[in-house]
PDB file of N, CA and C in Angstrom:
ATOM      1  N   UNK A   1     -12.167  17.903  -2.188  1.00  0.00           N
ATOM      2  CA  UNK A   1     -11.562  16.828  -1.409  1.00  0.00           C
ATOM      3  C   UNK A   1     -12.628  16.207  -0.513  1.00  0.00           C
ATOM      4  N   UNK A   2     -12.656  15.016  -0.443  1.00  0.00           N
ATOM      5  CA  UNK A   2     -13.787  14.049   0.353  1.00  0.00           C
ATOM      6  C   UNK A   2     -13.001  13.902   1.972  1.00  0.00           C
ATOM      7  N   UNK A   3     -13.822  14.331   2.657  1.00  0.00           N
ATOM      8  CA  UNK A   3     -13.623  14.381   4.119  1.00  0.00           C
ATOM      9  C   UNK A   3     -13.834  12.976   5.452  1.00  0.00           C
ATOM     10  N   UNK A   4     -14.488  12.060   3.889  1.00  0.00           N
ATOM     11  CA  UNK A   4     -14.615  11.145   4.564  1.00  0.00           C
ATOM     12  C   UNK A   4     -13.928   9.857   4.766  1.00  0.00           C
ATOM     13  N   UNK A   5     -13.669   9.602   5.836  1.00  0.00           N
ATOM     14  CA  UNK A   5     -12.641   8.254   6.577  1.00  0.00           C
ATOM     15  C   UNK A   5     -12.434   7.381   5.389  1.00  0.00           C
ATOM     16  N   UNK A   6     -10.986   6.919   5.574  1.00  0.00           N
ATOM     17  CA  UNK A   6     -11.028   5.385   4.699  1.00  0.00           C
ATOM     18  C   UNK A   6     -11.167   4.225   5.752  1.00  0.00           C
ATOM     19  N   UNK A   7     -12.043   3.602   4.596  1.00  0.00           N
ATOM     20  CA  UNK A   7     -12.078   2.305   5.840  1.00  0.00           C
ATOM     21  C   UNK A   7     -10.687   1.827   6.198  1.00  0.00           C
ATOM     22  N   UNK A   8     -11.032   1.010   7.659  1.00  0.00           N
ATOM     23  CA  UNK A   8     -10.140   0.422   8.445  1.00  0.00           C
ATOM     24  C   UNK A   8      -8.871  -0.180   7.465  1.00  0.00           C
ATOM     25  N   UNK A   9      -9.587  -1.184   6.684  1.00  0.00           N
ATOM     26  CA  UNK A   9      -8.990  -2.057   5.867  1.00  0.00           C
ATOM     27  C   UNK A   9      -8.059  -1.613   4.829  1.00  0.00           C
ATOM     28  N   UNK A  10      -8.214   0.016   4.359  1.00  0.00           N
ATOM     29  CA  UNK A  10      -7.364   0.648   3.822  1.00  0.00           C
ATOM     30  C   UNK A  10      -6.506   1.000   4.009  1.00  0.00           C
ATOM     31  N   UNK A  11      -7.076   1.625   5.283  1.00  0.00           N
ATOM     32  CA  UNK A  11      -5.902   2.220   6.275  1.00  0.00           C
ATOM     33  C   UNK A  11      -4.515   1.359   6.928  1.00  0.00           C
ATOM     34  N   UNK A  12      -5.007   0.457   7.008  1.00  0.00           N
ATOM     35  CA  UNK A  12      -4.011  -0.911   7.527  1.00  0.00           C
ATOM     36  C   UNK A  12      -3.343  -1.398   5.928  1.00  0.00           C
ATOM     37  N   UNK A  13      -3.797  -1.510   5.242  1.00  0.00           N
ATOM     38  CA  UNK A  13      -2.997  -1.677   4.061  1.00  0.00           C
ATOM     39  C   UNK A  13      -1.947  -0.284   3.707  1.00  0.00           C
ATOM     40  N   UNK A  14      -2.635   0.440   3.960  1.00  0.00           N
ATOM     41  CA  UNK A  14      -1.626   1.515   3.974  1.00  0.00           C
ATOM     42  C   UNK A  14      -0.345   2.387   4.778  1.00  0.00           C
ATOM     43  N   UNK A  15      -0.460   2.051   5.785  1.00  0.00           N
ATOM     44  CA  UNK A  15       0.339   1.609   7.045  1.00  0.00           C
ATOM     45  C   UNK A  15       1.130   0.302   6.980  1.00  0.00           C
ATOM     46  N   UNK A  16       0.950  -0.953   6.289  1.00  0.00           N
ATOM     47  CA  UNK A  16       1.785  -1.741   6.277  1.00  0.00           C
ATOM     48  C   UNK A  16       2.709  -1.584   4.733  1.00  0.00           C
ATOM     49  N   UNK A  17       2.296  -0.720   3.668  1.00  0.00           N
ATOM     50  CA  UNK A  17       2.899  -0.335   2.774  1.00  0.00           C
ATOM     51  C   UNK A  17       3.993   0.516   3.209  1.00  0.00           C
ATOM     52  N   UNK A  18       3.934   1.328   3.857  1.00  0.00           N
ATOM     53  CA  UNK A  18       4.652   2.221   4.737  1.00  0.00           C
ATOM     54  C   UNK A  18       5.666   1.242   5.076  1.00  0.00           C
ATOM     55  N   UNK A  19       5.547   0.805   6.056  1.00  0.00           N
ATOM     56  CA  UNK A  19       6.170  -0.129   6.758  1.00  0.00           C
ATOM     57  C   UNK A  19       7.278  -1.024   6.040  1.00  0.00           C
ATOM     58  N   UNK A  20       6.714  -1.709   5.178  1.00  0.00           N
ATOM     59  CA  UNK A  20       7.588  -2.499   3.959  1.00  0.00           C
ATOM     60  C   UNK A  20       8.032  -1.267   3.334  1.00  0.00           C
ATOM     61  N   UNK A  21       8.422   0.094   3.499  1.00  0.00           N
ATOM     62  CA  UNK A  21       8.950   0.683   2.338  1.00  0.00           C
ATOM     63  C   UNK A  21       8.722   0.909   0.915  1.00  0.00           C
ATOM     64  N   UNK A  22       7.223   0.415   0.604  1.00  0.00           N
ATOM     65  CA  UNK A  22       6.858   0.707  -0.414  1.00  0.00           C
ATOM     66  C   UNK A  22       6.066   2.629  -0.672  1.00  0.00           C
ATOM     67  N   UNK A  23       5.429   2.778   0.239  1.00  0.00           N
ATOM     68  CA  UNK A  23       5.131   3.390   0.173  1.00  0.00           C
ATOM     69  C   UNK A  23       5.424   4.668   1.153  1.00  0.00           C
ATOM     70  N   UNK A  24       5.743   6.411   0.716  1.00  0.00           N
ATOM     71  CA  UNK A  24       6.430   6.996   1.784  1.00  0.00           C
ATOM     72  C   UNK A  24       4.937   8.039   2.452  1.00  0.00           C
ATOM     73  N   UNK A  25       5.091   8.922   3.323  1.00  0.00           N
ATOM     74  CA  UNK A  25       3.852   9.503   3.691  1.00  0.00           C
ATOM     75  C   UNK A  25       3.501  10.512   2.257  1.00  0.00           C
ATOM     76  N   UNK A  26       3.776  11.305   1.497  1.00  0.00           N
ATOM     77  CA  UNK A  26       3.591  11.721   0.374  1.00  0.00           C
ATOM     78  C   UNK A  26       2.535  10.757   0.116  1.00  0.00           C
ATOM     79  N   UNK A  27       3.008   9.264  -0.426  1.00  0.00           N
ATOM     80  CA  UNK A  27       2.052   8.780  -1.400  1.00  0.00           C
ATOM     81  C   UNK A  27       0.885   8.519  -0.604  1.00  0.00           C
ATOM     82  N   UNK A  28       1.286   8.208   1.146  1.00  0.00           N
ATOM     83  CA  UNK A  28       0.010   7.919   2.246  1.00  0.00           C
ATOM     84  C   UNK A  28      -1.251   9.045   1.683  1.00  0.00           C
ATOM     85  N   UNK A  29      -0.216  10.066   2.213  1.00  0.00           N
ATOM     86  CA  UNK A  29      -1.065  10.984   1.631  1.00  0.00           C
ATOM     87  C   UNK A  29      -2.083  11.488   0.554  1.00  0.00           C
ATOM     88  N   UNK A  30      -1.590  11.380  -0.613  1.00  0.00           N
ATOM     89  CA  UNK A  30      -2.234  11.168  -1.769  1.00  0.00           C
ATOM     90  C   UNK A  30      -3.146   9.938  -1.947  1.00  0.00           C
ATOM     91  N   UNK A  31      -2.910   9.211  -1.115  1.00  0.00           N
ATOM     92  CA  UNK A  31      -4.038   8.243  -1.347  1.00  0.00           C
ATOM     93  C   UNK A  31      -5.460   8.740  -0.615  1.00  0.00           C
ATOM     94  N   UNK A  32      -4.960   9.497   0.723  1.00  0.00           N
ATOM     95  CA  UNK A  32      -6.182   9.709   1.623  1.00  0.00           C
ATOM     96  C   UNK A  32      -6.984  10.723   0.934  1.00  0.00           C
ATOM     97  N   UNK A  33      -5.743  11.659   0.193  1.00  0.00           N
ATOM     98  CA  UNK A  33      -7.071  12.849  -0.215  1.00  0.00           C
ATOM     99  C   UNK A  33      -7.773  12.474  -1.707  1.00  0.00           C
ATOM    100  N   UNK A  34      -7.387  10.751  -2.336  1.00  0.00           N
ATOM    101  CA  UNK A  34      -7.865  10.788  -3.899  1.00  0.00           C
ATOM    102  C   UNK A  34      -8.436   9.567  -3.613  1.00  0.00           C
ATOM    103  N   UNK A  35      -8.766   8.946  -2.945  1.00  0.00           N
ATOM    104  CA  UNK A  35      -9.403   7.321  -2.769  1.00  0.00           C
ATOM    105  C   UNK A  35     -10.797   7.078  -3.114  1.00  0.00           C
ATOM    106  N   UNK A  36     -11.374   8.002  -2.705  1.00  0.00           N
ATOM    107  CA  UNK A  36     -12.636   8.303  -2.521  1.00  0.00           C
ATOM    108  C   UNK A  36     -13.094   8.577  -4.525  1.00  0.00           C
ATOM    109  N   UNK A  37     -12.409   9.042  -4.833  1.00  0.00           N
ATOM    110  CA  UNK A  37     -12.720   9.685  -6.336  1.00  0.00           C
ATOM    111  C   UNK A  37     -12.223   8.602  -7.153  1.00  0.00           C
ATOM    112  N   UNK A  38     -11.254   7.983  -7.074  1.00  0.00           N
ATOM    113  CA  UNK A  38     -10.572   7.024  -8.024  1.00  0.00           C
ATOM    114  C   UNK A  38     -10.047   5.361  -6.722  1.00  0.00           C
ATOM    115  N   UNK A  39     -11.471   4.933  -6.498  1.00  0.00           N
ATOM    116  CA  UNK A  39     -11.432   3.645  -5.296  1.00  0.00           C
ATOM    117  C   UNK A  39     -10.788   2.831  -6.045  1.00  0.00           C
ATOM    118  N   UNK A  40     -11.239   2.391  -7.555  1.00  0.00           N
ATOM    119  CA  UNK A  40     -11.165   1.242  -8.019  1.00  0.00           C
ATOM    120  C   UNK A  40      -9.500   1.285  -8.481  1.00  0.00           C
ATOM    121  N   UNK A  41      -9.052   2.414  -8.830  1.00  0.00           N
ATOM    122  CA  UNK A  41      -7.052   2.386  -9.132  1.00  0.00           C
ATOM    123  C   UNK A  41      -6.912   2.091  -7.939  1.00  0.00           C
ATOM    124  N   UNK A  42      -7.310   2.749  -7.048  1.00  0.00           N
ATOM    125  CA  UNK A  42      -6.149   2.548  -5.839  1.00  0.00           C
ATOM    126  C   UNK A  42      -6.463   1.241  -5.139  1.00  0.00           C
ATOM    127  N   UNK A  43      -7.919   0.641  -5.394  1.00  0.00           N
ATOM    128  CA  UNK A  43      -7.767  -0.937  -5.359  1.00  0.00           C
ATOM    129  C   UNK A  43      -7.156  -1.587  -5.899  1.00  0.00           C
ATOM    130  N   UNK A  44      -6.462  -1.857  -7.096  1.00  0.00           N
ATOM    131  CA  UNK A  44      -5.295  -2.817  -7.868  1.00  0.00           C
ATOM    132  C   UNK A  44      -3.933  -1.914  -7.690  1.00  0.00           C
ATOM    133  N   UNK A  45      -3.946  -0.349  -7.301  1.00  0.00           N
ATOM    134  CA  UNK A  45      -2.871  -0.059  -6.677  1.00  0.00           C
ATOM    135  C   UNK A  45      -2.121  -0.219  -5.468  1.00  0.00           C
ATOM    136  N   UNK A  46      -3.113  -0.630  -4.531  1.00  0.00           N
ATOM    137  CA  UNK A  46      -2.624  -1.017  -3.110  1.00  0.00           C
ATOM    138  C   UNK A  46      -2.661  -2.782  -3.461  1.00  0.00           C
ATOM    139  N   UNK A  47      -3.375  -3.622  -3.981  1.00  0.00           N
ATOM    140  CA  UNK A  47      -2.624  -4.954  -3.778  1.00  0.00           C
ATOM    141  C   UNK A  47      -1.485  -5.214  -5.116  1.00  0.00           C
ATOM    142  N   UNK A  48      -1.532  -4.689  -6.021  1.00  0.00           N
ATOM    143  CA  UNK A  48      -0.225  -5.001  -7.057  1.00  0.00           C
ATOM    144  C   UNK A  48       1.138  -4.236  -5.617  1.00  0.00           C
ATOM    145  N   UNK A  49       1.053  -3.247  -4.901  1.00  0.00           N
ATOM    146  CA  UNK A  49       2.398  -2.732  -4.297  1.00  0.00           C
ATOM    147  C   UNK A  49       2.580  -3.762  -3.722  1.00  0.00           C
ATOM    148  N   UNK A  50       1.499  -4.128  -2.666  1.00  0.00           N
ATOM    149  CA  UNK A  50       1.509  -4.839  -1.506  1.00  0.00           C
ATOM    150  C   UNK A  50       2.220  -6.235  -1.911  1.00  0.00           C
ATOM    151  N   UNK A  51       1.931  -7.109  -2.831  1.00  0.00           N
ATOM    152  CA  UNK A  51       2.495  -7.952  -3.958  1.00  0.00           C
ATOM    153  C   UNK A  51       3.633  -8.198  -4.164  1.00  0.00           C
ATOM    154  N   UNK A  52       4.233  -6.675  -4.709  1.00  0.00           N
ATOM    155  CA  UNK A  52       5.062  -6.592  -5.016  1.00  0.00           C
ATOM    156  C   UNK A  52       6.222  -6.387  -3.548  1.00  0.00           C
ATOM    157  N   UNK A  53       5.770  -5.913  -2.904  1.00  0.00           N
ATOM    158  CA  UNK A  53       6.994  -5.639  -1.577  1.00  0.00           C
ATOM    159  C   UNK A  53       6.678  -7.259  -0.541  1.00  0.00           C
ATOM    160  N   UNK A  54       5.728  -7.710  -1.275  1.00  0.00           N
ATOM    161  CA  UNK A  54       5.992  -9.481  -0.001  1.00  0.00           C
ATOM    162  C   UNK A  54       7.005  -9.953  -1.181  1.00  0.00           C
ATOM    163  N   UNK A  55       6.861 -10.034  -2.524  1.00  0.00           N
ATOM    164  CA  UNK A  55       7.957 -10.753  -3.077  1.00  0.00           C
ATOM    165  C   UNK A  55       9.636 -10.041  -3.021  1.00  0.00           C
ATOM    166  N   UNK A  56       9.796  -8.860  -2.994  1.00  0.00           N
ATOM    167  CA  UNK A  56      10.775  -8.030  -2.459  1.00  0.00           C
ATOM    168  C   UNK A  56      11.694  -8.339  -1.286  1.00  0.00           C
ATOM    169  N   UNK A  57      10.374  -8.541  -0.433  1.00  0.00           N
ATOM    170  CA  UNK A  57      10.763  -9.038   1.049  1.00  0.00           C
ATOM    171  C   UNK A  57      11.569 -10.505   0.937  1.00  0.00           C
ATOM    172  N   UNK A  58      10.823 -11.296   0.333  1.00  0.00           N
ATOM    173  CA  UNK A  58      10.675 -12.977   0.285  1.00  0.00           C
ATOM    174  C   UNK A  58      12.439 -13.453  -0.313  1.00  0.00           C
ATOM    175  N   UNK A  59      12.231 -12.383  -1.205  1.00  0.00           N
ATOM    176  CA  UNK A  59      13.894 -12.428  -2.357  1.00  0.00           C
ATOM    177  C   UNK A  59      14.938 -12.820  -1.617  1.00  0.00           C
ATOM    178  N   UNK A  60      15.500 -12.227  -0.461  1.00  0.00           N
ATOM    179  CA  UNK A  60      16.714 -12.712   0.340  1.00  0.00           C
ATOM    180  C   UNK A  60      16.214 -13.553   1.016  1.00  0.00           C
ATOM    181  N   UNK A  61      15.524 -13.857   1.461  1.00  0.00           N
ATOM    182  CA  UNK A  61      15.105 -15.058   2.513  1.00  0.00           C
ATOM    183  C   UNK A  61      15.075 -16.691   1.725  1.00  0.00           C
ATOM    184  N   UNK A  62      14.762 -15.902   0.319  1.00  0.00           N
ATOM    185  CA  UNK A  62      14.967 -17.417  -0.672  1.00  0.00           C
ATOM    186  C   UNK A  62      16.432 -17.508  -0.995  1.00  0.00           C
ATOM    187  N   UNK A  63      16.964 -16.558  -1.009  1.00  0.00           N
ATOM    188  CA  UNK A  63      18.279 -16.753  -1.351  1.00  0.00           C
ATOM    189  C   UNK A  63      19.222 -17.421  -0.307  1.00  0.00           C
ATOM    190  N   UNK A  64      19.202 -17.072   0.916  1.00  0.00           N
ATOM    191  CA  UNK A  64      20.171 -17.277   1.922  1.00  0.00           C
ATOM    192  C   UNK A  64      19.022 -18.411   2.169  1.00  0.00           C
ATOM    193  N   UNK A  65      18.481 -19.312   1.986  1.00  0.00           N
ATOM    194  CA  UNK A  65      17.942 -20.715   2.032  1.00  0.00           C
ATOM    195  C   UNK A  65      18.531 -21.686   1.497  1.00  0.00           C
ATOM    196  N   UNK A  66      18.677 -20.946   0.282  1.00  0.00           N
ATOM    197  CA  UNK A  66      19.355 -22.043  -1.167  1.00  0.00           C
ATOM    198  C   UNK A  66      20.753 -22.680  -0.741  1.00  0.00           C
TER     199      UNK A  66
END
């Protein structure tokens, strides 16, 4: 296991995944202790979620517009 920090920028993506409910501390977790070994998945894994929970979000707000 790599002991070393994720950058800021991860970390805040990962905390706002949280946040939107995409992601629970389990997966927080698993990201902190595998990031380091597999950067480049969990780079198209953190913006495809992130993606996916703004359009999630967006869904009722378009609806109760219409």
């Amino acid at each position: 296991m790599n002991q070393k920090p994720l950058p800021p920028k991860i970390e805040g993506r990962l905390a706002e995944l949280r946040n939107m409910g995409e992601f629970d501390q389990g997966d927080v977790s698993h990201c902190r202790r595998t990031y380091w070994s597999a950067r480049e998945d969990w780079h198209k894994i953190l913006i495809d979620c992130y993606d996916m929970a703004k359009q999630r979000i967006a869904a009722p707000a378009e609806l109760e517009a219409a």
